[in-house]
Protein backbone atom coordinates (compact mmCIF):
# COMPACT_ATOMS: atom_id res chain seq x y z
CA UNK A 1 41.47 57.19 16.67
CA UNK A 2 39.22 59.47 19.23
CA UNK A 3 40.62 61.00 22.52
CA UNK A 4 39.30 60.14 25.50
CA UNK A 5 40.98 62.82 27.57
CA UNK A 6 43.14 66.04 27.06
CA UNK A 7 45.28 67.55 29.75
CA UNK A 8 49.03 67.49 30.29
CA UNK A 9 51.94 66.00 31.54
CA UNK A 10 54.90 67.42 33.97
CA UNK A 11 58.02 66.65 33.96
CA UNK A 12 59.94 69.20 36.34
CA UNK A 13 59.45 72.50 35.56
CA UNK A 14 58.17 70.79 31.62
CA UNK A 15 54.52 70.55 31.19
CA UNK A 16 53.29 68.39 27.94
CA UNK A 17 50.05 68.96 26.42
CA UNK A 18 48.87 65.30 25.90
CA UNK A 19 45.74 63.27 24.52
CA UNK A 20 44.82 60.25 25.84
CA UNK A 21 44.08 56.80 23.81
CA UNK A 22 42.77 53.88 24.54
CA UNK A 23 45.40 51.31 23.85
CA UNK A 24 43.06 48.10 23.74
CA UNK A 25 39.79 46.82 22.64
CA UNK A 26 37.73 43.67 23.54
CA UNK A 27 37.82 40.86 21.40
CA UNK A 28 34.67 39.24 22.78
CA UNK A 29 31.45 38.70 21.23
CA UNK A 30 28.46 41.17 21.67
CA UNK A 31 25.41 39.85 22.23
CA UNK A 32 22.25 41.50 23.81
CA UNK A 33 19.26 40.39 25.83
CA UNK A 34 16.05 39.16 24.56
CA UNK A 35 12.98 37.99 25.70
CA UNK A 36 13.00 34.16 24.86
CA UNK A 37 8.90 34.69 24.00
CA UNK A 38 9.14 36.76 20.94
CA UNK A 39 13.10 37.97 20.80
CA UNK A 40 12.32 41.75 21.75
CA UNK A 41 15.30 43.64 22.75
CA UNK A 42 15.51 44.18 26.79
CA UNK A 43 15.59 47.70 27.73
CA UNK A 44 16.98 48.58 30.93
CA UNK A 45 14.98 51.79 32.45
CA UNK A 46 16.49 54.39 34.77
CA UNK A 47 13.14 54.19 37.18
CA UNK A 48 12.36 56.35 40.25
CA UNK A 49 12.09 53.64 42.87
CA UNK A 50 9.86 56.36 45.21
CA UNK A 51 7.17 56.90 41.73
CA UNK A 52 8.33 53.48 39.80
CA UNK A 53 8.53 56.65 36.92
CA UNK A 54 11.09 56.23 34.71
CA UNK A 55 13.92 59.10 34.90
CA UNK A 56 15.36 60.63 31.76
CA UNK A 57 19.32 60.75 31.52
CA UNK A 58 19.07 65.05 31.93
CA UNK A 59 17.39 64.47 35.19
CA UNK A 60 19.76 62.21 37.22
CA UNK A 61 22.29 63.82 39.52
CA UNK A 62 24.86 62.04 41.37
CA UNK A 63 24.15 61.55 45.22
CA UNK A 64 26.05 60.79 48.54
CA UNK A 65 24.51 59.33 51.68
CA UNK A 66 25.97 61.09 54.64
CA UNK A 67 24.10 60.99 57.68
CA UNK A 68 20.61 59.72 56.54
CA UNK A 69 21.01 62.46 53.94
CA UNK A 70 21.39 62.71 50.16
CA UNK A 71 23.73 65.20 49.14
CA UNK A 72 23.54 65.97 45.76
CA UNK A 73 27.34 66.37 44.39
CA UNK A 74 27.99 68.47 41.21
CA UNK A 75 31.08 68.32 38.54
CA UNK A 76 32.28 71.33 39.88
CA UNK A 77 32.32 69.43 43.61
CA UNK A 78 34.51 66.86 42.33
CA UNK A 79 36.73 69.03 40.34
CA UNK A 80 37.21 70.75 43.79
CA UNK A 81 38.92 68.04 46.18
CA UNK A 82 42.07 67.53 43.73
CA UNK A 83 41.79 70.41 41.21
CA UNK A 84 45.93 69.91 40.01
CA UNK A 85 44.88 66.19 39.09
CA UNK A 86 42.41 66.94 36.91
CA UNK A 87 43.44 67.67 33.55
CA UNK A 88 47.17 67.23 34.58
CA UNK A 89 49.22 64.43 35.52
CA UNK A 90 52.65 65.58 37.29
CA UNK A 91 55.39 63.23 37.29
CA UNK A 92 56.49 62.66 40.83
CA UNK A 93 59.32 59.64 40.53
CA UNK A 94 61.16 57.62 38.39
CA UNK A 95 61.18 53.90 38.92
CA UNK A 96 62.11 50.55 37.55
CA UNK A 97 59.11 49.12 36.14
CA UNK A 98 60.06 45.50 36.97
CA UNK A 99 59.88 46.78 40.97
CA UNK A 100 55.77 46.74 40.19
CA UNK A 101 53.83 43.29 40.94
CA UNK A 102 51.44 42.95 37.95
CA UNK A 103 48.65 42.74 39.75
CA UNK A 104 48.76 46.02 40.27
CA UNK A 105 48.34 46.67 36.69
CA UNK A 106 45.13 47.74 35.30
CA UNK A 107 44.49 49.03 31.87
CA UNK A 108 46.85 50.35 29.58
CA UNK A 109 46.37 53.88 27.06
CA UNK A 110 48.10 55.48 24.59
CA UNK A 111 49.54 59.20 25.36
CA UNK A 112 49.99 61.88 21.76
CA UNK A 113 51.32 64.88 22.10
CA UNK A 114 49.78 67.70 20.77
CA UNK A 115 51.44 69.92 18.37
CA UNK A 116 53.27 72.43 20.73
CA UNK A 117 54.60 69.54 22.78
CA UNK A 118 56.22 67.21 20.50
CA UNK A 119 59.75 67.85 21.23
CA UNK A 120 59.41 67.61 25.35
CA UNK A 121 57.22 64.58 24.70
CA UNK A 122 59.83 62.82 22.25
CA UNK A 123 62.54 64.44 24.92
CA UNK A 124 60.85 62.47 27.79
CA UNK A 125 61.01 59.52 25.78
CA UNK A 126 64.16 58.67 24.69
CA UNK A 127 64.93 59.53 28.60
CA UNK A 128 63.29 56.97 29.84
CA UNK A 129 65.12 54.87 26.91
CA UNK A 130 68.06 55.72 27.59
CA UNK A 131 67.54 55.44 31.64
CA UNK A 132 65.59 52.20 31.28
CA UNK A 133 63.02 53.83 33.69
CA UNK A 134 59.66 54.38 34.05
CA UNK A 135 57.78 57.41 35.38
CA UNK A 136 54.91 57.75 38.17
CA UNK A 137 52.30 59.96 39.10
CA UNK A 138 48.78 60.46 40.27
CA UNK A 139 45.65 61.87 37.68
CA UNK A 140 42.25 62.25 38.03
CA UNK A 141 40.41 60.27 35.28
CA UNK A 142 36.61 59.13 35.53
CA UNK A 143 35.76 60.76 38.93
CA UNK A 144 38.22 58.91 40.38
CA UNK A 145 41.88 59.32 40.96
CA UNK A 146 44.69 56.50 39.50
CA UNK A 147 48.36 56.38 39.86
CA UNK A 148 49.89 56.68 36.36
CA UNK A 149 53.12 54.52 35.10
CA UNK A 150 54.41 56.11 32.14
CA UNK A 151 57.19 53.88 29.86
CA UNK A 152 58.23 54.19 26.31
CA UNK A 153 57.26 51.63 23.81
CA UNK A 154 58.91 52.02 20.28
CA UNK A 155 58.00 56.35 19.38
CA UNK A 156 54.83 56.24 21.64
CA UNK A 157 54.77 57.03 25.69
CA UNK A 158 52.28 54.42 27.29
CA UNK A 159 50.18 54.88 30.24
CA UNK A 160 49.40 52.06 32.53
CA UNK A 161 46.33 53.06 35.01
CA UNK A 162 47.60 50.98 38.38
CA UNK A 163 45.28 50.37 41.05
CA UNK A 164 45.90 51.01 44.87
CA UNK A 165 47.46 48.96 47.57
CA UNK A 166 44.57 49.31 49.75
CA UNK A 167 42.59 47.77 46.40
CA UNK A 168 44.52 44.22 46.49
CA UNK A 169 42.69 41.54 48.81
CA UNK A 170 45.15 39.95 50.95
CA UNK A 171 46.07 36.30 50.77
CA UNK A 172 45.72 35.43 54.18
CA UNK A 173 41.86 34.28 53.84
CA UNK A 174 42.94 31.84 51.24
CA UNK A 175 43.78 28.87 52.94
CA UNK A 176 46.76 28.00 51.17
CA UNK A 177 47.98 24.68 52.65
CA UNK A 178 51.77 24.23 54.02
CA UNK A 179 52.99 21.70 51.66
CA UNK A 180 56.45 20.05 52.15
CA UNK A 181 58.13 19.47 48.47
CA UNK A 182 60.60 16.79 47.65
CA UNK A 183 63.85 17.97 46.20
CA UNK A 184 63.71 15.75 43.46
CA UNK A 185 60.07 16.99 42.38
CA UNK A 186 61.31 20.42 42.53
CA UNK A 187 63.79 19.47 40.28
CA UNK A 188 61.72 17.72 37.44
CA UNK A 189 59.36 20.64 37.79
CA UNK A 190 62.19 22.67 36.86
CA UNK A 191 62.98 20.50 34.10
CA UNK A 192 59.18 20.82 32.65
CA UNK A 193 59.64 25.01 33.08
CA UNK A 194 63.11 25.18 31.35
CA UNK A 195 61.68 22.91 28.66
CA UNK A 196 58.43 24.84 27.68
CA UNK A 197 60.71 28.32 28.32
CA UNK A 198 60.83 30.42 24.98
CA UNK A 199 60.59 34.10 24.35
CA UNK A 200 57.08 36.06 24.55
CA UNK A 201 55.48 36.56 21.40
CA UNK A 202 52.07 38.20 21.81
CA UNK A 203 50.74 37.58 17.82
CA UNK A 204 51.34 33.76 18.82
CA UNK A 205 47.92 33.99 20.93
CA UNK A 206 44.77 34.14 19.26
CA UNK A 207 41.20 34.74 20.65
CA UNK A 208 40.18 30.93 19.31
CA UNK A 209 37.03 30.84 21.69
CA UNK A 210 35.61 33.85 19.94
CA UNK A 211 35.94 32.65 16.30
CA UNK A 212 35.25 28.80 17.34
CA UNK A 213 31.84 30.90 18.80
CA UNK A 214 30.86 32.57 15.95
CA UNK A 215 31.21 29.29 13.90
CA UNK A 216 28.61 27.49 16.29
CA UNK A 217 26.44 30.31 15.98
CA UNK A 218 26.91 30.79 12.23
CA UNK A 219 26.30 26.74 11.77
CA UNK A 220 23.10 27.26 13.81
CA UNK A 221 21.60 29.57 11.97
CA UNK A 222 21.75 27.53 9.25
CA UNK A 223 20.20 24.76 11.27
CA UNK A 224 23.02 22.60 11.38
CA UNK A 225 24.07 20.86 14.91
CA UNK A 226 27.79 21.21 16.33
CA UNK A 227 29.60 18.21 18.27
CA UNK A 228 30.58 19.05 21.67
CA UNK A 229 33.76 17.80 22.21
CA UNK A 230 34.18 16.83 26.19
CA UNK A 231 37.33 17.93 27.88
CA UNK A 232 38.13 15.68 30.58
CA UNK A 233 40.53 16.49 33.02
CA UNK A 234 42.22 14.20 35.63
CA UNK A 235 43.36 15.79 38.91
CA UNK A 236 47.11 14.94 39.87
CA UNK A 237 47.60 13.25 43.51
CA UNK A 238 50.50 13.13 45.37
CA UNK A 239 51.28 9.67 44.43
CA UNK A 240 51.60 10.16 40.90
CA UNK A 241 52.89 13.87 41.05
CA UNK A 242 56.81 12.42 39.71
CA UNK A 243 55.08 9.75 37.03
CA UNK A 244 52.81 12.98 36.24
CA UNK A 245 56.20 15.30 35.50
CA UNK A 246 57.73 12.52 34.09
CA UNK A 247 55.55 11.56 31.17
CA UNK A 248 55.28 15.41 30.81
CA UNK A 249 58.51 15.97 29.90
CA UNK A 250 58.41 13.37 26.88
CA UNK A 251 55.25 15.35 25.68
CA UNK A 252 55.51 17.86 22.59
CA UNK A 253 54.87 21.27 24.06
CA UNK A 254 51.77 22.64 23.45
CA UNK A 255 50.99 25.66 20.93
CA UNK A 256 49.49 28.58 21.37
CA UNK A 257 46.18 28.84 20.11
């Protein structure tokens, strides 16, 4: 597995020479553009929009608009506004990760110690183990800065980029209706949740849509037709909400695909 970033990791007065990892991969399918005509692959150009010239990769620098202006920003520009964040990423508190809504969760990475940290990484660790804590902090990553939840997971520390607050649209603009519900609805609807409750296993869940794909396209190839199978689904009203829950209740639970 290939780095994607080297730098290090404080803890107090302890800093951690780390390598980052990405921790996931997509499962979905590839596919690329092509002109219907003749199937040529679709480039897409870098082009001058002043020359209609197309610009090679060496020649494109990164630009701000300030005042009508273009200021051309360098690497060494951006390393300048938060130099400490760049290659380091200091611990600053110690939290409980259930205290963090998911949807402040982003992506999550892999962090390795290299060779002359291993003991304060492993250290660190079984900390947080033992504590039942997680650890926060701020890094620069991407030309753009991320706050960093560290937690242990089996012998490896994982990093879980979180975005912002100021990054989370508000729910005002939604529209969500006040709705008045029954006490005896709430309580069937309980009954459906505690039936269908059962402990999280992730290698339940399969990407079916991806291999059900490839089997269309691998039938097509061949010239061979697939059925389409229509789904049709039948919005609940309020009069039939309790018949709804009901008849739910005396229906196998579903499996995960």
């Amino acid at each position: 597995m290939r780095s994607i970033w080297k730098g290090s990791l404080g803890f107090g007065l302890v800093n951690i020479p780390i390598k980052l990892y990405a921790a996931t991969e997509e499962s979905t399918i590839a596919f690329v553009s092509l002109d219907k005509n003749n199937h040529g692959k679709i480039r897409y150009k870098k082009v001058n929009e002043q020359t209609g010239n197309e610009v090679e990769f060496k020649d494109i620098v990164k630009g701000y608009k300030l005042g009508g202006e273009y200021v051309i920003v360098e690497d060494a520009d951006i390393k300048k506004a938060t130099p400490e964040k760049m290659d380091h990423l200091e611990i600053i508190q110690f939290i409980n990760e259930k205290e963090i809504d998911p949807v402040y969760f982003e992506k999550p990475y892999y962090l390795a110690p290299e060779k002359a940290g291993a003991r304060a990484y492993a250290l660190l660790r079984d900390a947080l183990k033992k504590e039942g804590k997680a650890a926060l902090g701020p890094f620069v990553y991407h030309q753009r800065e991320w706050i960093g939840l560290i937690r242990p997971q089996g012998d490896v520390l994982v990093l879980h980029r979180l975005r912002f607050a100021q990054e989370i649209r508000s729910t005002e603009t939604l529209g969500i209706p006040k709705t008045d519900i029954k006490a005896d609805e709430l309580k069937m609807a309980s009954m459906l949740i505690n039936q269908l409750t059962k402990p999280f296993k992730p290698e339940q869940f399969k990407d079916e849509f991806s291999d059900k794909l490839i089997k269309v396209i691998e039938s097509k190839a061949k010239g061979k037709t697939t059925p389409v199978k229509q789904m049709k689904v039948v919005h609940s009203t309020t009069e039939d909400l309790m018949q709804k829950l009901k008849a739910s209740l005396k229906t196998p639970s579903k499996k995960a695909s």
